[in-house]
C-alpha atoms as a PDB file:
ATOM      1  CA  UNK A   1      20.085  18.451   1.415  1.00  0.00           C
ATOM      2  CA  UNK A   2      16.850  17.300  -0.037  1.00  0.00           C
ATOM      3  CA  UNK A   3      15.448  13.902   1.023  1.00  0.00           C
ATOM      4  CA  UNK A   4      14.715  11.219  -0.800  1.00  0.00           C
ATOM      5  CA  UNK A   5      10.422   9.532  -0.265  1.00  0.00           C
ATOM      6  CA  UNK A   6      10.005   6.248  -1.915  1.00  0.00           C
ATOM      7  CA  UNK A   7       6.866   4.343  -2.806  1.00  0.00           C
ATOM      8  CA  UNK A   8       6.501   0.958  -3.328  1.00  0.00           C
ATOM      9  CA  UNK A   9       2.861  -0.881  -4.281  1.00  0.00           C
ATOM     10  CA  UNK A  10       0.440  -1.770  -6.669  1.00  0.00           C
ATOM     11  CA  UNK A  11      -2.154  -0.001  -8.471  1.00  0.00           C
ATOM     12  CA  UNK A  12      -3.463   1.779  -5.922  1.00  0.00           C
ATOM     13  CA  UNK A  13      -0.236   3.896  -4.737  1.00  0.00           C
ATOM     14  CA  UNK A  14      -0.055   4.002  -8.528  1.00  0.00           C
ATOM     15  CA  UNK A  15      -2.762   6.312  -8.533  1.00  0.00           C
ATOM     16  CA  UNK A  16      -5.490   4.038 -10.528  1.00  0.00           C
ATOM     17  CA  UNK A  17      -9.129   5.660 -10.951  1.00  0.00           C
ATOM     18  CA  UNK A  18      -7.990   8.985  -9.721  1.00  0.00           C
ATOM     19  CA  UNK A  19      -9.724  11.010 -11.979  1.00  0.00           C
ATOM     20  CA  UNK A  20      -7.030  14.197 -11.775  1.00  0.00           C
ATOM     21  CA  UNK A  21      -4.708  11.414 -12.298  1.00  0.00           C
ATOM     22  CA  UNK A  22      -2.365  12.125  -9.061  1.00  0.00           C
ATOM     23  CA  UNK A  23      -3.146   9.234  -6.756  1.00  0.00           C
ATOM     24  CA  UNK A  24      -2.493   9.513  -3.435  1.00  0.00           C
ATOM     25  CA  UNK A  25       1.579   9.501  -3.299  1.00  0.00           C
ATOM     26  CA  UNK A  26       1.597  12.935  -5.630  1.00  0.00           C
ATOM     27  CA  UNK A  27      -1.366  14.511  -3.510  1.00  0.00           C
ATOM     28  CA  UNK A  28       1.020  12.929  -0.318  1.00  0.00           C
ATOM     29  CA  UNK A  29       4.017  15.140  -2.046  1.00  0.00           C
ATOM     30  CA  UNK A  30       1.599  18.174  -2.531  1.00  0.00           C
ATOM     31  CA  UNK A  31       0.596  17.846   1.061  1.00  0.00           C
ATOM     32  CA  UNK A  32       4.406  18.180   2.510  1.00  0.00           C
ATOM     33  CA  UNK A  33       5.529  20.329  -0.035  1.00  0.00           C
ATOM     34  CA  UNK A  34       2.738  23.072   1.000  1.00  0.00           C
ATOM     35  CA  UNK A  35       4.836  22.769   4.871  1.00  0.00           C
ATOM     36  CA  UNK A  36       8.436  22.246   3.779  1.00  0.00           C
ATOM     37  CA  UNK A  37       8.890  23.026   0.796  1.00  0.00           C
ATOM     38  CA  UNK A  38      11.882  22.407  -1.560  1.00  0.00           C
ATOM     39  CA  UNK A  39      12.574  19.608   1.261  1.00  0.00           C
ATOM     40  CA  UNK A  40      11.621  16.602  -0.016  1.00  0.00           C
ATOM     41  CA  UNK A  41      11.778  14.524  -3.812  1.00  0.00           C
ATOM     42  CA  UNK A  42       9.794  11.730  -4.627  1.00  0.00           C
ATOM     43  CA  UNK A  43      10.185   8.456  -6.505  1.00  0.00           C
ATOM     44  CA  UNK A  44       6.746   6.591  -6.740  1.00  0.00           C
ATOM     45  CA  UNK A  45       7.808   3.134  -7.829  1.00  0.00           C
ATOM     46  CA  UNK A  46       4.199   1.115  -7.449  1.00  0.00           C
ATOM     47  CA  UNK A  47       3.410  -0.525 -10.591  1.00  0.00           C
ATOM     48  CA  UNK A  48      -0.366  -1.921 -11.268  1.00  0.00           C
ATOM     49  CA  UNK A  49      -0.126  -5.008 -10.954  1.00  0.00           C
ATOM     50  CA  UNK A  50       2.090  -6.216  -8.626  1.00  0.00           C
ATOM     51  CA  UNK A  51       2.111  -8.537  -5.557  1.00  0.00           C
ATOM     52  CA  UNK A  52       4.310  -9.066  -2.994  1.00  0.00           C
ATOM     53  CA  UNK A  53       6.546 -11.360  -5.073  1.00  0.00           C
ATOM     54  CA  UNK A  54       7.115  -8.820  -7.752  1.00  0.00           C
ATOM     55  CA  UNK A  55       7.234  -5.996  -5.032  1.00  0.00           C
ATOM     56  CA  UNK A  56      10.422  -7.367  -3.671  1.00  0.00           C
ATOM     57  CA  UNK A  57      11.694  -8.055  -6.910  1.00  0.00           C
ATOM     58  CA  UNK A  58      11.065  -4.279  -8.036  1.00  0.00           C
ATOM     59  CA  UNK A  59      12.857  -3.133  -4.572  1.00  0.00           C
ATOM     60  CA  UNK A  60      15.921  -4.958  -5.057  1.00  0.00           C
ATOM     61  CA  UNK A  61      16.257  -3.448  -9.005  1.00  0.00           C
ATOM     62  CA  UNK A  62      15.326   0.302  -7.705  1.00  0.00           C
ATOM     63  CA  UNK A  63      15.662   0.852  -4.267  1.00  0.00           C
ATOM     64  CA  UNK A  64      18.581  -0.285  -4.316  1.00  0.00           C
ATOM     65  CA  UNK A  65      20.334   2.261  -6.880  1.00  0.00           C
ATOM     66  CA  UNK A  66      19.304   4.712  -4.885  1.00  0.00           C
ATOM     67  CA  UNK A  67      19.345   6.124  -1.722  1.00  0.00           C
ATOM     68  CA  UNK A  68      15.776   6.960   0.140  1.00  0.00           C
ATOM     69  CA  UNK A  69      15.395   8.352   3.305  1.00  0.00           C
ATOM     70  CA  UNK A  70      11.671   7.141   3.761  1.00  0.00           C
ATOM     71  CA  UNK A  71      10.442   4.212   2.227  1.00  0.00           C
ATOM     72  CA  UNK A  72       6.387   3.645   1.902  1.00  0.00           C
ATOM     73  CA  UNK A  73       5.101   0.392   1.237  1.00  0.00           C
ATOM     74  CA  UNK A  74       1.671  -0.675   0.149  1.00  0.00           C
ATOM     75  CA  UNK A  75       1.381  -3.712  -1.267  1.00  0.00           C
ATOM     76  CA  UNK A  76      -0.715  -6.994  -1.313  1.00  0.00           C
ATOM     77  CA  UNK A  77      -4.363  -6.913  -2.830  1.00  0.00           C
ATOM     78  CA  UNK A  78      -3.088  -8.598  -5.295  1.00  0.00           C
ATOM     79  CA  UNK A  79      -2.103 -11.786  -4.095  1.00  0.00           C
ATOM     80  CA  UNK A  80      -5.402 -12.053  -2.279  1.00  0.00           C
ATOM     81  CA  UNK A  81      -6.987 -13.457  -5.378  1.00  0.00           C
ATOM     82  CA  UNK A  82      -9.836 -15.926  -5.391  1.00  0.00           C
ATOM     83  CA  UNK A  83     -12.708 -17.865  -7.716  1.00  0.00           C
ATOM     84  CA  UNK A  84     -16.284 -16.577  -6.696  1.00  0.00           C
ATOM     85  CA  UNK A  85     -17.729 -18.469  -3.934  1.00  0.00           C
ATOM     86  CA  UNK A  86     -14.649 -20.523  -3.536  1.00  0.00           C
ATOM     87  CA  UNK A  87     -12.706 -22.068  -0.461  1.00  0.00           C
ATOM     88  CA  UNK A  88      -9.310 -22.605  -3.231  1.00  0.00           C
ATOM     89  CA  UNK A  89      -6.412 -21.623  -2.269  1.00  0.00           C
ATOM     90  CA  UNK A  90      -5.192 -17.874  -2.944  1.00  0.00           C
ATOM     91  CA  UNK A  91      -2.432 -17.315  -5.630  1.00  0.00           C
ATOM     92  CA  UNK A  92      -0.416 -16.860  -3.137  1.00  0.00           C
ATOM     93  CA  UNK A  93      -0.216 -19.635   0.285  1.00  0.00           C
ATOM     94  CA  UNK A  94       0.590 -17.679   3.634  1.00  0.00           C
ATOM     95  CA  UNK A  95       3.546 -19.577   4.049  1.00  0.00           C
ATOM     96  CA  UNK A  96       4.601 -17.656   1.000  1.00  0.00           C
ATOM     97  CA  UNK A  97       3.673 -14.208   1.561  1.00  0.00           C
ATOM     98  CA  UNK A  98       5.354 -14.206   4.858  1.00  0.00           C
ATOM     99  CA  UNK A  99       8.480 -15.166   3.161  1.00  0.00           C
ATOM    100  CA  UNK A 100       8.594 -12.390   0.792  1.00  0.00           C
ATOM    101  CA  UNK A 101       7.191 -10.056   3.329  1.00  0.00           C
ATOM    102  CA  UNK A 102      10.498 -11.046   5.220  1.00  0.00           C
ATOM    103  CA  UNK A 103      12.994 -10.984   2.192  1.00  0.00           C
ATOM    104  CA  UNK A 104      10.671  -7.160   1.380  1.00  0.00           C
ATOM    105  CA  UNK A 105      11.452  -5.972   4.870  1.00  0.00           C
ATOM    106  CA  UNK A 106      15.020  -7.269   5.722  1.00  0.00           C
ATOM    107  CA  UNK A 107      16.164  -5.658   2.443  1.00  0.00           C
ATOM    108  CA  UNK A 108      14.605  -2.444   2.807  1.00  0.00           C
ATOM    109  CA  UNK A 109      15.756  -1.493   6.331  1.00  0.00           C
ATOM    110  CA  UNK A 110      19.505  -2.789   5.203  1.00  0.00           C
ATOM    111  CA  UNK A 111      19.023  -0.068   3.214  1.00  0.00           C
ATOM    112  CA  UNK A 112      19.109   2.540   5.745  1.00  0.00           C
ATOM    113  CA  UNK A 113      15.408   4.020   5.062  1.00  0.00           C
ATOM    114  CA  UNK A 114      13.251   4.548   7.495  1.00  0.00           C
ATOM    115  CA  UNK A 115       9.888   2.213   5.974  1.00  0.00           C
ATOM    116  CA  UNK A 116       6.612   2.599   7.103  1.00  0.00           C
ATOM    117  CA  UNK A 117       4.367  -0.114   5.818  1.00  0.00           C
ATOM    118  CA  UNK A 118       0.316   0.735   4.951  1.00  0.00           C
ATOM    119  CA  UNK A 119      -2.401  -2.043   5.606  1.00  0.00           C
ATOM    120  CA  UNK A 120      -4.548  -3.187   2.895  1.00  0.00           C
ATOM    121  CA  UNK A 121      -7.990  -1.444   3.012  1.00  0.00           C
ATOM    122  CA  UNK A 122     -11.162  -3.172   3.119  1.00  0.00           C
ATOM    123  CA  UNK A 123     -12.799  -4.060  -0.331  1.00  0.00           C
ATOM    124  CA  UNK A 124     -16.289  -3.249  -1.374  1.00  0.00           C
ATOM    125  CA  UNK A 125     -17.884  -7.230  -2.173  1.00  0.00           C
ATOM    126  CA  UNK A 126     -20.653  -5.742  -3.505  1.00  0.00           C
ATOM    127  CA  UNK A 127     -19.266  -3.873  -6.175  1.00  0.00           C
ATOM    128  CA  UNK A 128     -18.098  -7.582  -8.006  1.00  0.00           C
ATOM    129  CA  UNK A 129     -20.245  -8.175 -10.511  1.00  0.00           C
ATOM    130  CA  UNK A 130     -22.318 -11.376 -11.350  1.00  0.00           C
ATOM    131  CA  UNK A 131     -19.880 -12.047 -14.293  1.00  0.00           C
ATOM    132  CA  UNK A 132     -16.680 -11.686 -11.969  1.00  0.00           C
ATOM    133  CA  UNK A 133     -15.074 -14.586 -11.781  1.00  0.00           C
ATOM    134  CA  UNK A 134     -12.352 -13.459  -9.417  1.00  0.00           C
ATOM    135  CA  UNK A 135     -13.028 -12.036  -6.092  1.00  0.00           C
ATOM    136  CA  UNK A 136     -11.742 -10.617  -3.025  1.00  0.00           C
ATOM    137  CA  UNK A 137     -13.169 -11.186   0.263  1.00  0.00           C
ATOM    138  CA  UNK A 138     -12.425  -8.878   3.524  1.00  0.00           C
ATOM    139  CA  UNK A 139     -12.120 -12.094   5.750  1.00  0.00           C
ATOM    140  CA  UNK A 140      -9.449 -12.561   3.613  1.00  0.00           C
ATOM    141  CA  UNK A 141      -7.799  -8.951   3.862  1.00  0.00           C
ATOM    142  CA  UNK A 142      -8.051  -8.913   7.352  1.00  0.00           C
ATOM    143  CA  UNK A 143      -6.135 -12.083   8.139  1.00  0.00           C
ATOM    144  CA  UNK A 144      -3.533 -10.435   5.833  1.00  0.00           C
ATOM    145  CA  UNK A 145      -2.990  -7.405   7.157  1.00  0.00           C
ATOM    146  CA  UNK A 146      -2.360  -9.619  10.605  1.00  0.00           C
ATOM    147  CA  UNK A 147       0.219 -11.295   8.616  1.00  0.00           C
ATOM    148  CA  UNK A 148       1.647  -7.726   7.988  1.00  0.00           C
ATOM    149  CA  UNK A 149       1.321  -6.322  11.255  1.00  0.00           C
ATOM    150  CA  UNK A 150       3.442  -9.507  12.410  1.00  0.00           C
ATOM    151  CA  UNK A 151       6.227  -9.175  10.305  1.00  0.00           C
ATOM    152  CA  UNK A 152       6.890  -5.357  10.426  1.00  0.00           C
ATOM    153  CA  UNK A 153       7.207  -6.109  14.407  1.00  0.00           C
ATOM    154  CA  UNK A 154       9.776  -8.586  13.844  1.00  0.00           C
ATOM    155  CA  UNK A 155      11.563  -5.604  12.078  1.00  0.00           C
ATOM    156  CA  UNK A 156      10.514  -2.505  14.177  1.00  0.00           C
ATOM    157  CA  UNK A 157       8.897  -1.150  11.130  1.00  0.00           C
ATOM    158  CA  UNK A 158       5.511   1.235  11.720  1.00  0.00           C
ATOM    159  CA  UNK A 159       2.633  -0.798  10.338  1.00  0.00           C
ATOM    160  CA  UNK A 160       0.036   2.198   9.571  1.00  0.00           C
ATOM    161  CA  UNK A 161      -3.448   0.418  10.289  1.00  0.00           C
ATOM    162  CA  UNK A 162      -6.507   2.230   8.691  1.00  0.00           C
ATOM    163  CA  UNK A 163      -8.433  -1.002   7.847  1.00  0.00           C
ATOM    164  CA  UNK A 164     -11.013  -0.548  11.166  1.00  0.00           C
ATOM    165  CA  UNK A 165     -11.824   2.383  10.054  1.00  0.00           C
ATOM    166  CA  UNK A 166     -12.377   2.596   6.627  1.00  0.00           C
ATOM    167  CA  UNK A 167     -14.955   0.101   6.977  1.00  0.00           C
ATOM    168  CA  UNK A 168     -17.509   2.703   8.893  1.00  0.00           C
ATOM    169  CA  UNK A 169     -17.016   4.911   6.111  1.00  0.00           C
ATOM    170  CA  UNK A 170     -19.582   4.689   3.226  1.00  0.00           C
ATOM    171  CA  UNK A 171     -16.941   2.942   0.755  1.00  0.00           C
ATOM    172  CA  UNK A 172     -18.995   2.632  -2.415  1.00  0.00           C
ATOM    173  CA  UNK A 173     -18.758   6.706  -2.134  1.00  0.00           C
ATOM    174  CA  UNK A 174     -15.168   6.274  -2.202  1.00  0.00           C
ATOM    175  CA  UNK A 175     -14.094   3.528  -4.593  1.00  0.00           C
ATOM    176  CA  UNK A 176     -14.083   3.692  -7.990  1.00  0.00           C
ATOM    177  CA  UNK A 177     -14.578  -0.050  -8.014  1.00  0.00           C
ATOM    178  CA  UNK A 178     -14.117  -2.982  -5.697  1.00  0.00           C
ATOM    179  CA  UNK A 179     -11.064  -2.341  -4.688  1.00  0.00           C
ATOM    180  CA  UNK A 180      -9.541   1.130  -6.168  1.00  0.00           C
ATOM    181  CA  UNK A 181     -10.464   4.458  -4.750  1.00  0.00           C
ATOM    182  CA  UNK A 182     -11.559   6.649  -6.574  1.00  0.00           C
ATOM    183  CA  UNK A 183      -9.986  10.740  -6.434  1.00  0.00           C
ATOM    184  CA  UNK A 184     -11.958  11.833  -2.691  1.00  0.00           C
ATOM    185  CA  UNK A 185     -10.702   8.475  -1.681  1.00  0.00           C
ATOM    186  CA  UNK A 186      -7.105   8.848  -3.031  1.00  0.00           C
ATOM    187  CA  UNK A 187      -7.209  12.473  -0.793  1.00  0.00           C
ATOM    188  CA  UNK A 188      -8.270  10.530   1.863  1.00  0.00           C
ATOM    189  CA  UNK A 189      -5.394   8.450   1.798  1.00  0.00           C
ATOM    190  CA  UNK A 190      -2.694  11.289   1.493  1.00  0.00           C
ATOM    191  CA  UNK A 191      -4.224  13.423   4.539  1.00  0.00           C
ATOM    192  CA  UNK A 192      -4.557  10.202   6.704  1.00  0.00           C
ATOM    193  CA  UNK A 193      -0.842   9.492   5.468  1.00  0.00           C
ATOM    194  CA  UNK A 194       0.372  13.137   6.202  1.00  0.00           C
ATOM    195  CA  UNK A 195      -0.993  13.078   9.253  1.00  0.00           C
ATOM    196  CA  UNK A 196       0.639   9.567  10.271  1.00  0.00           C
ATOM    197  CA  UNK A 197       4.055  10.630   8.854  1.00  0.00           C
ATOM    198  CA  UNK A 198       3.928  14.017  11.250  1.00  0.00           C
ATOM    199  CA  UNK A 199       2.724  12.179  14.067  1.00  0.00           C
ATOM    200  CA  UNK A 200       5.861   8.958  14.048  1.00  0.00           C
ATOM    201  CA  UNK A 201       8.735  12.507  13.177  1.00  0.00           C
ATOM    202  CA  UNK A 202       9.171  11.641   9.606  1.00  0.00           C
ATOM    203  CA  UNK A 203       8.088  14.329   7.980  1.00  0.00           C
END
């Protein structure tokens, strides 16, 4: 019986700035496909876009009617939001994103999925330009993918951490912008997520 892989994110698992316009879910799916093949489907549900708010919103209308055996979720750049130079507060207060982190993660394992939940990679400053007016800063990535980490141990969920060591690589070589990848990036992605996947028996 073929099983069921599930996405759920923002523009990057959408596939943004991949230039053979796959992203790194479909070159995921090529990936296991090429070992097991006629195994697996896959619903990529990440919409550009989104934050954690609208993540669990889109996971309650579509997870829901159907049923996944693997859930990925990569989600969050988007609430990390902030006016250049600026100590305001993000879009979205901590006290908030752990909420819906909560309400994203108790409703996904009631599901019966196995999840495995991606950090947020780091984001290349530089690449803002003078004009930006909103920015993203890694202090304030990092602290959130702590935030992560802490709530998919309160559910047993994997927490995939890749943010230490994306930062040694030469990011402006991978990212299409500040914070997309561009197509060697998106690869990078799917192998490092293949390899994850094999490595915790899901795949």
């Amino acid at each position: 019986m073929l099983k069921l892989i599930g996405v759920v994110g923002d523009s990057i698992a959408h596939g943004f700035y991949d230039a053979e316009d796959l992203g790194w879910v479909a070159r995921l799916g090529r990936l296991i496909l090429q070992t097991q093949a006629g195994e697996f489907m896959f619903n990529n549900m990440a919409q550009s876009g989104d934050n954690i708010a609208d993540a669990y919103a889109r996971a309650v209308a579509e997870v829901g009617s159907r049923h996944f055996d693997l859930i990925l979720v990569n989600v969050g750049i988007n609430d990390l939001r902030r006016r250049k130079n600026s100590e305001l507060q993000l879009d979205f207060s901590e006290g908030a994103r752990i909420m819906y982190w909560q309400k994203l993660l108790g409703f996904l394992c009631s599901t019966g999925a196995k999840i495995v939940v991606a950090d947020l990679l780091p984001v290349v400053e530089e690449k803002y330009t003078e004009d930006a007016s909103l920015m993203r800063y890694n202090t304030d990535v990092e602290r959130y993918n702590e935030i992560i980490r802490d709530v998919c141990a309160m559910y047993h969920v994997p927490f995939f951490a890749r943010n230490a060591v994306w930062k040694q690589r030469d990011l402006p070589a991978l990212y299409q912008d500040a914070t997309h990848p561009n197509a060697r990036g998106h690869q990078i992605i799917a192998e490092e997520m293949f390899e994850f996947l094999q490595a915790q028996n899901l795949i």
